[in-house]
Protein backbone atom coordinates (compact mmCIF):
# COMPACT_ATOMS: atom_id res chain seq x y z
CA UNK A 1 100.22 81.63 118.18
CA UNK A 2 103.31 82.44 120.24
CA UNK A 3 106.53 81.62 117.50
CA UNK A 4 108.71 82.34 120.16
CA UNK A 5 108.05 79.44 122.13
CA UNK A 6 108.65 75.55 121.65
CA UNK A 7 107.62 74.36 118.92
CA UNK A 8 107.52 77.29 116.91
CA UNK A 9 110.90 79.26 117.37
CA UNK A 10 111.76 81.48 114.62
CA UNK A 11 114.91 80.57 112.16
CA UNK A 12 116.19 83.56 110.44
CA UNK A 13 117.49 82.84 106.81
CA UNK A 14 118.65 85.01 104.33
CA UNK A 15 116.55 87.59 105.89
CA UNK A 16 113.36 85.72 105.93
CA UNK A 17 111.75 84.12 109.04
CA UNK A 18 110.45 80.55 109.49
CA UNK A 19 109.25 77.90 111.44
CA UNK A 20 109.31 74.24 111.49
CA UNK A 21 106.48 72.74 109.55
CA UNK A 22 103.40 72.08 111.99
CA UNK A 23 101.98 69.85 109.52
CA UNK A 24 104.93 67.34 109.04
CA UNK A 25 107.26 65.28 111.37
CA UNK A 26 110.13 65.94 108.56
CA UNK A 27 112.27 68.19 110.79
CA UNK A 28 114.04 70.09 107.22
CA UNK A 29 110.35 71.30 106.38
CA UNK A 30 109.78 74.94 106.91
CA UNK A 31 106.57 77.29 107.27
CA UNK A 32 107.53 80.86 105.87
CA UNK A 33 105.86 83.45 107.77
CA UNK A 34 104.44 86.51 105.64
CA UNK A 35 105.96 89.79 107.70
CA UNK A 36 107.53 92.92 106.51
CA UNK A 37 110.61 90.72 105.49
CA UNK A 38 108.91 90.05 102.08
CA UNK A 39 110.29 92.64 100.45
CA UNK A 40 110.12 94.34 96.75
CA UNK A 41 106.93 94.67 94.35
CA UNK A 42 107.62 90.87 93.69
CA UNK A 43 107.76 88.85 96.24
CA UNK A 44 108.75 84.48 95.51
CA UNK A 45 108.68 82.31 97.94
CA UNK A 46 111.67 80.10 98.23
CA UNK A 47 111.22 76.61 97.49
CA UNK A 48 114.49 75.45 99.28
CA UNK A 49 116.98 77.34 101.66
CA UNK A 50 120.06 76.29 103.32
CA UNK A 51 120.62 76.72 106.24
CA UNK A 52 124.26 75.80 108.93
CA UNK A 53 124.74 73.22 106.08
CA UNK A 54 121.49 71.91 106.17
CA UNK A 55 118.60 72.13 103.09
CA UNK A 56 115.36 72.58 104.54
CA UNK A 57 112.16 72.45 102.01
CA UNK A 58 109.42 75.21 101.91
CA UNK A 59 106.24 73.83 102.85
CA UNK A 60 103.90 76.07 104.10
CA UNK A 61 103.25 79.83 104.99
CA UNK A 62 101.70 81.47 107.92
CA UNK A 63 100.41 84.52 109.62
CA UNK A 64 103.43 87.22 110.43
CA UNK A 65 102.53 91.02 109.65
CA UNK A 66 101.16 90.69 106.22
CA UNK A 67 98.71 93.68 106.74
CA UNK A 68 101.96 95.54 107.28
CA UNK A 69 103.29 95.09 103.26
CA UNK A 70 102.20 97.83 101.37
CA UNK A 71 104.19 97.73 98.18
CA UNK A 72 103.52 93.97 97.43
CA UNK A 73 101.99 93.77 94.01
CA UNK A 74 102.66 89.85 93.28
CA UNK A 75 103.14 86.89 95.37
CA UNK A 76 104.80 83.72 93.79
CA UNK A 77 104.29 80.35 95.36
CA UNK A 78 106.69 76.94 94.60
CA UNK A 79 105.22 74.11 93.79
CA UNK A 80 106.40 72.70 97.16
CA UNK A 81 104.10 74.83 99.45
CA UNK A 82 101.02 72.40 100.19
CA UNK A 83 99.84 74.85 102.83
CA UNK A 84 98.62 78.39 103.35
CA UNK A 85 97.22 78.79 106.33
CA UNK A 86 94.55 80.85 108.44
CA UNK A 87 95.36 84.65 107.98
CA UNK A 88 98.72 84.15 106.66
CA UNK A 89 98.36 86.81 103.59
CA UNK A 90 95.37 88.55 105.31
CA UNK A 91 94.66 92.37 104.11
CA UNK A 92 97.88 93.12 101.70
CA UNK A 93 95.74 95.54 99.78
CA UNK A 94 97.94 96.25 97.41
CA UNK A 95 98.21 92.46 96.24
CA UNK A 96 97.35 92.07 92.79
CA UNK A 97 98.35 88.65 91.53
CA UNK A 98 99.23 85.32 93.03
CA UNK A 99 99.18 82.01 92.25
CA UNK A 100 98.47 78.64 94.11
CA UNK A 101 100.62 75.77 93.27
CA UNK A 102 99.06 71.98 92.39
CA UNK A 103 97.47 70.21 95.61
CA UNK A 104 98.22 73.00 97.85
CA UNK A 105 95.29 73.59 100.84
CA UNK A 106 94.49 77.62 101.35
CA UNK A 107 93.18 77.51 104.79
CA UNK A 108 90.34 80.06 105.91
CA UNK A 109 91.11 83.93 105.76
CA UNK A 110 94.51 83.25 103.84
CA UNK A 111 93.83 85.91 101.39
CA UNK A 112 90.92 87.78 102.83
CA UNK A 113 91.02 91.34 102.03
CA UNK A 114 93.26 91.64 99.93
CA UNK A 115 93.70 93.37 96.48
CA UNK A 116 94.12 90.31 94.18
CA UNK A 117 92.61 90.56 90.37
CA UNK A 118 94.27 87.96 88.78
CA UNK A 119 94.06 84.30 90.51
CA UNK A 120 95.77 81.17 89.34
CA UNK A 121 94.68 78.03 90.91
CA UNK A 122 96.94 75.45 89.90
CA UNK A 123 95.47 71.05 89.91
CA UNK A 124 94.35 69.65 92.89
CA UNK A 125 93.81 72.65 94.77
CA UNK A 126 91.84 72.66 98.09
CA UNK A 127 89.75 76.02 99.60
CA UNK A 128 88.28 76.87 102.54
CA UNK A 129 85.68 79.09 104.36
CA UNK A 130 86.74 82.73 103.21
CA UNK A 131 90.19 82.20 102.15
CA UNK A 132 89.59 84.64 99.63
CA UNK A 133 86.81 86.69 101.54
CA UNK A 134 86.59 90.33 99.98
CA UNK A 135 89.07 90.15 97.33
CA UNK A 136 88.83 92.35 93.80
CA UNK A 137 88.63 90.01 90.96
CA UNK A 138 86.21 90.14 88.89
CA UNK A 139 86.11 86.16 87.74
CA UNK A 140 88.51 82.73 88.69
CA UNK A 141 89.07 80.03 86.73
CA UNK A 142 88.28 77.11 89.36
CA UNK A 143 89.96 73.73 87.70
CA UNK A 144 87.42 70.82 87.82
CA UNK A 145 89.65 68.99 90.09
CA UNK A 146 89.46 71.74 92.68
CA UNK A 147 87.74 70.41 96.03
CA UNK A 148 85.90 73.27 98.69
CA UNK A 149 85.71 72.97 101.98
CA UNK A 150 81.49 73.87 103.02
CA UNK A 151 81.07 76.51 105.93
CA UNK A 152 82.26 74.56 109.31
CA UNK A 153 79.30 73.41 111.27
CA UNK A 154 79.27 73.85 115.53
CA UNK A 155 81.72 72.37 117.24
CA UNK A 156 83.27 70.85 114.18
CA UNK A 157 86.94 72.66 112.80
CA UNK A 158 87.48 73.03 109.27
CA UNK A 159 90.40 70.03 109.01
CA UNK A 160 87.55 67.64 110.36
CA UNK A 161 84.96 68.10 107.47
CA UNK A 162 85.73 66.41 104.26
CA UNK A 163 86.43 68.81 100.97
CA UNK A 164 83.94 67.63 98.08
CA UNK A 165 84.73 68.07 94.08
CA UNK A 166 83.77 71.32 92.86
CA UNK A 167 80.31 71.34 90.30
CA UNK A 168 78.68 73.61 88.63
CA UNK A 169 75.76 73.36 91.03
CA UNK A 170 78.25 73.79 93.68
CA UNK A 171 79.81 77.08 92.28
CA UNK A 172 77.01 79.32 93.66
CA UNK A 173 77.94 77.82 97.24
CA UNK A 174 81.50 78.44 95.89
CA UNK A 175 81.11 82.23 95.63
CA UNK A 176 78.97 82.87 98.75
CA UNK A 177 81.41 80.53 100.82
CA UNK A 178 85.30 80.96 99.57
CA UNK A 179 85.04 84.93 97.68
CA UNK A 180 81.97 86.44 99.48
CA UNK A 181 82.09 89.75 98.86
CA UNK A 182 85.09 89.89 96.39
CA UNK A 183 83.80 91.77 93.66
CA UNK A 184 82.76 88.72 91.62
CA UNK A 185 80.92 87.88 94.39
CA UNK A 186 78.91 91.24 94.07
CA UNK A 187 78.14 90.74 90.16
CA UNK A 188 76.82 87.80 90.62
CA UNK A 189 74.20 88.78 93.07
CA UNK A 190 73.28 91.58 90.86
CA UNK A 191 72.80 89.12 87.90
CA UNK A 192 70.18 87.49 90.09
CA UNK A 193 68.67 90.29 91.20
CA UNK A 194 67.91 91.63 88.09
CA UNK A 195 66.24 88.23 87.22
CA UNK A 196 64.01 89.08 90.03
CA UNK A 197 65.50 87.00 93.10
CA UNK A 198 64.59 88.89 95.78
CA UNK A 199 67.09 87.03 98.12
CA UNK A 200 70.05 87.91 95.96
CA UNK A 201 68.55 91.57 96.13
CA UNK A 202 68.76 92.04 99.66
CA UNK A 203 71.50 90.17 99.89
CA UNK A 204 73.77 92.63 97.67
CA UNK A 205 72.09 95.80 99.09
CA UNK A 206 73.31 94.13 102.94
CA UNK A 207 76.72 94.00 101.71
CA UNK A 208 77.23 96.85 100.59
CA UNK A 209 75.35 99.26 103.16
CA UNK A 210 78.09 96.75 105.28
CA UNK A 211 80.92 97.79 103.21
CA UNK A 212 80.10 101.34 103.84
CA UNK A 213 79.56 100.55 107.16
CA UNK A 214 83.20 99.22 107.64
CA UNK A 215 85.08 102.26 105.71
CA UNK A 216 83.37 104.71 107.65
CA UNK A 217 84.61 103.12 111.01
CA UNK A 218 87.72 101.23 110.41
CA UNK A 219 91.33 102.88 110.36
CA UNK A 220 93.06 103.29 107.19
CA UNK A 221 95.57 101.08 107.32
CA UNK A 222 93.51 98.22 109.16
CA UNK A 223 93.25 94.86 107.56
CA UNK A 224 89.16 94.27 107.81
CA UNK A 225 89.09 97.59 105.59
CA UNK A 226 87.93 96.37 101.98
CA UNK A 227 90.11 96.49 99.11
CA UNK A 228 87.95 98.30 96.84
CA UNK A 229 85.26 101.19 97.25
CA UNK A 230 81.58 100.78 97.12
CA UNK A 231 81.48 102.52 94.08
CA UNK A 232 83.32 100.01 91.82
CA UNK A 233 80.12 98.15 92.33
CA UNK A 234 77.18 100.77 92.30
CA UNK A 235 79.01 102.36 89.19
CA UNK A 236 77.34 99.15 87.51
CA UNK A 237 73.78 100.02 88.53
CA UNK A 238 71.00 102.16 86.77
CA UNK A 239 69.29 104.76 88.65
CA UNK A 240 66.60 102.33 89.55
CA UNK A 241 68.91 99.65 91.35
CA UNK A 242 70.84 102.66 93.10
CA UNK A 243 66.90 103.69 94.46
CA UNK A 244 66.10 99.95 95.79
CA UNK A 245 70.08 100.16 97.15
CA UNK A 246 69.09 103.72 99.40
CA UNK A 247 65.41 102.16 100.68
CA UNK A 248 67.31 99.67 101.49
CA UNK A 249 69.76 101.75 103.88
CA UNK A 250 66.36 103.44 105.34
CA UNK A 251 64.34 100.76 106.19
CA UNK A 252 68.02 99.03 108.09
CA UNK A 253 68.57 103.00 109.66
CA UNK A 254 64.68 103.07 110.43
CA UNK A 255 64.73 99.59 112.05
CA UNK A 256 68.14 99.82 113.86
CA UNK A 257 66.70 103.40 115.33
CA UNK A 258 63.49 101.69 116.63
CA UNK A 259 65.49 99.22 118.29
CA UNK A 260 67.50 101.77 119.86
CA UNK A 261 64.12 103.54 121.51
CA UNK A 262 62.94 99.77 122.76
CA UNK A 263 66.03 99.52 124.30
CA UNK A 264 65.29 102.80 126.53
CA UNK A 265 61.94 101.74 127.66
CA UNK A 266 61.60 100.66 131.53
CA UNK A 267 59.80 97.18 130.79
């Protein structure tokens, strides 16, 4: 999205930069865009600023330079932001805590990749597709009157498909959907693996012969590099589920190498 153009032109205030809200005709509602602006190991977003003698209302926040902060330990959210959107927080690794004020939507990717452990959905709260992809806490507390967004089907965008109450026969969906491959994510597969569900088996072993996959090719400082090491998670496997883990690796190596060698033949 080009911020420098009509619509979106940037309003510096107080050091922070904005644009006018693209979800609202109100023309004193501002988007805050996460960049290298938020400064500090605390970081709380503004509910109100003032601005030539105006008082505009935060309502949103969206994508700036976010993989850029690398001192941010906790992000504070007013109760007036209704929306995070796509990528806005992506890959702050060193994000530890937020929270997410009453009724507001996280749109997809808002908080993939980063570091968060403790999460504090507030009432009302609506989540989409990977908005907290790859994340490392361990266990949320998801409010009953939290609604999901399901995976977006073809040609259908996520603001067209209607979020749905939260259940506990949803909350499997929940974890494969909104935190896949956040390190809850991870011990839950595990628990069903070791109840013998050979989907969740190969399922776990995929993502993380993937994780290792990514760290050994990604740069450091990139924002699809994963929060947390491999190891947080095989540290909670006997020698047995480490063995499955490795044929697992072998047989993907062994296939991946065969389909190389088809690939060479004249027919």
């Amino acid at each position: 999205m080009d911020y420098n153009s009509e619509p979106f032109s940037v309003m510096t205030i107080d050091g922070l930069h904005y644009i006018k809200s693209v979800m609202s005709d109100n023309p004193y509602e501002l988007t805050l865009l996460c960049d290298t602006s938020w400064e500090g190991e605390v970081f709380e977003v503004p509910a109100t600023v003032e601005h030539e003698g105006r008082e505009y209302t935060v309502t949103g926040i969206d994508v700036g330079h976010s993989w850029h902060l690398q001192n941010l330990g906790e992000l504070r959210i007013p109760p007036t932001v209704l929306h995070i959107f796509p990528e806005a927080c992506v890959g702050i690794k060193s994000l530890r805590k937020v929270n997410i004020p009453d009724h507001c939507r996280v749109h997809s990717e808002a908080f993939a990749q980063c570091g968060i452990e403790e999460l504090i959905l507030g009432e009302g709260v609506i989540l989409e597709d990977g908005c907290f992809d790859g994340i490392r806490a361990k266990q949320v507390n998801i409010p009953d009157t939290t609604k999901w967004v399901p995976s977006r089907i073809e040609d259908e965008s996520d603001s067209c498909i209607e979020p749905i109450p939260v259940s506990s026969d949803s909350m499997y969906d929940i974890l494969g959907f909104i935190f896949r491959y956040s390190i809850w994510h991870y011990m839950e597969l595990l628990k069903r693996a070791r109840k013998g569900d050979e989907w969740a088996k190969r399922e776990f072993a995929s993502g993380i012969s993937s994780m290792n996959f990514v760290i050994s090719v990604v740069q450091n400082e990139s924002l699809y590099k994963p929060p947390f090491s491999p190891d947080e998670i095989l540290c909670l496997l006997d020698e047995n589920e480490k063995h499955w883990i490795s044929q697992f690796k072998e047989n993907q190596e062994r296939i991946m190498n065969m389909n190389s060698s088809d690939d060479d033949l004249p027919f």
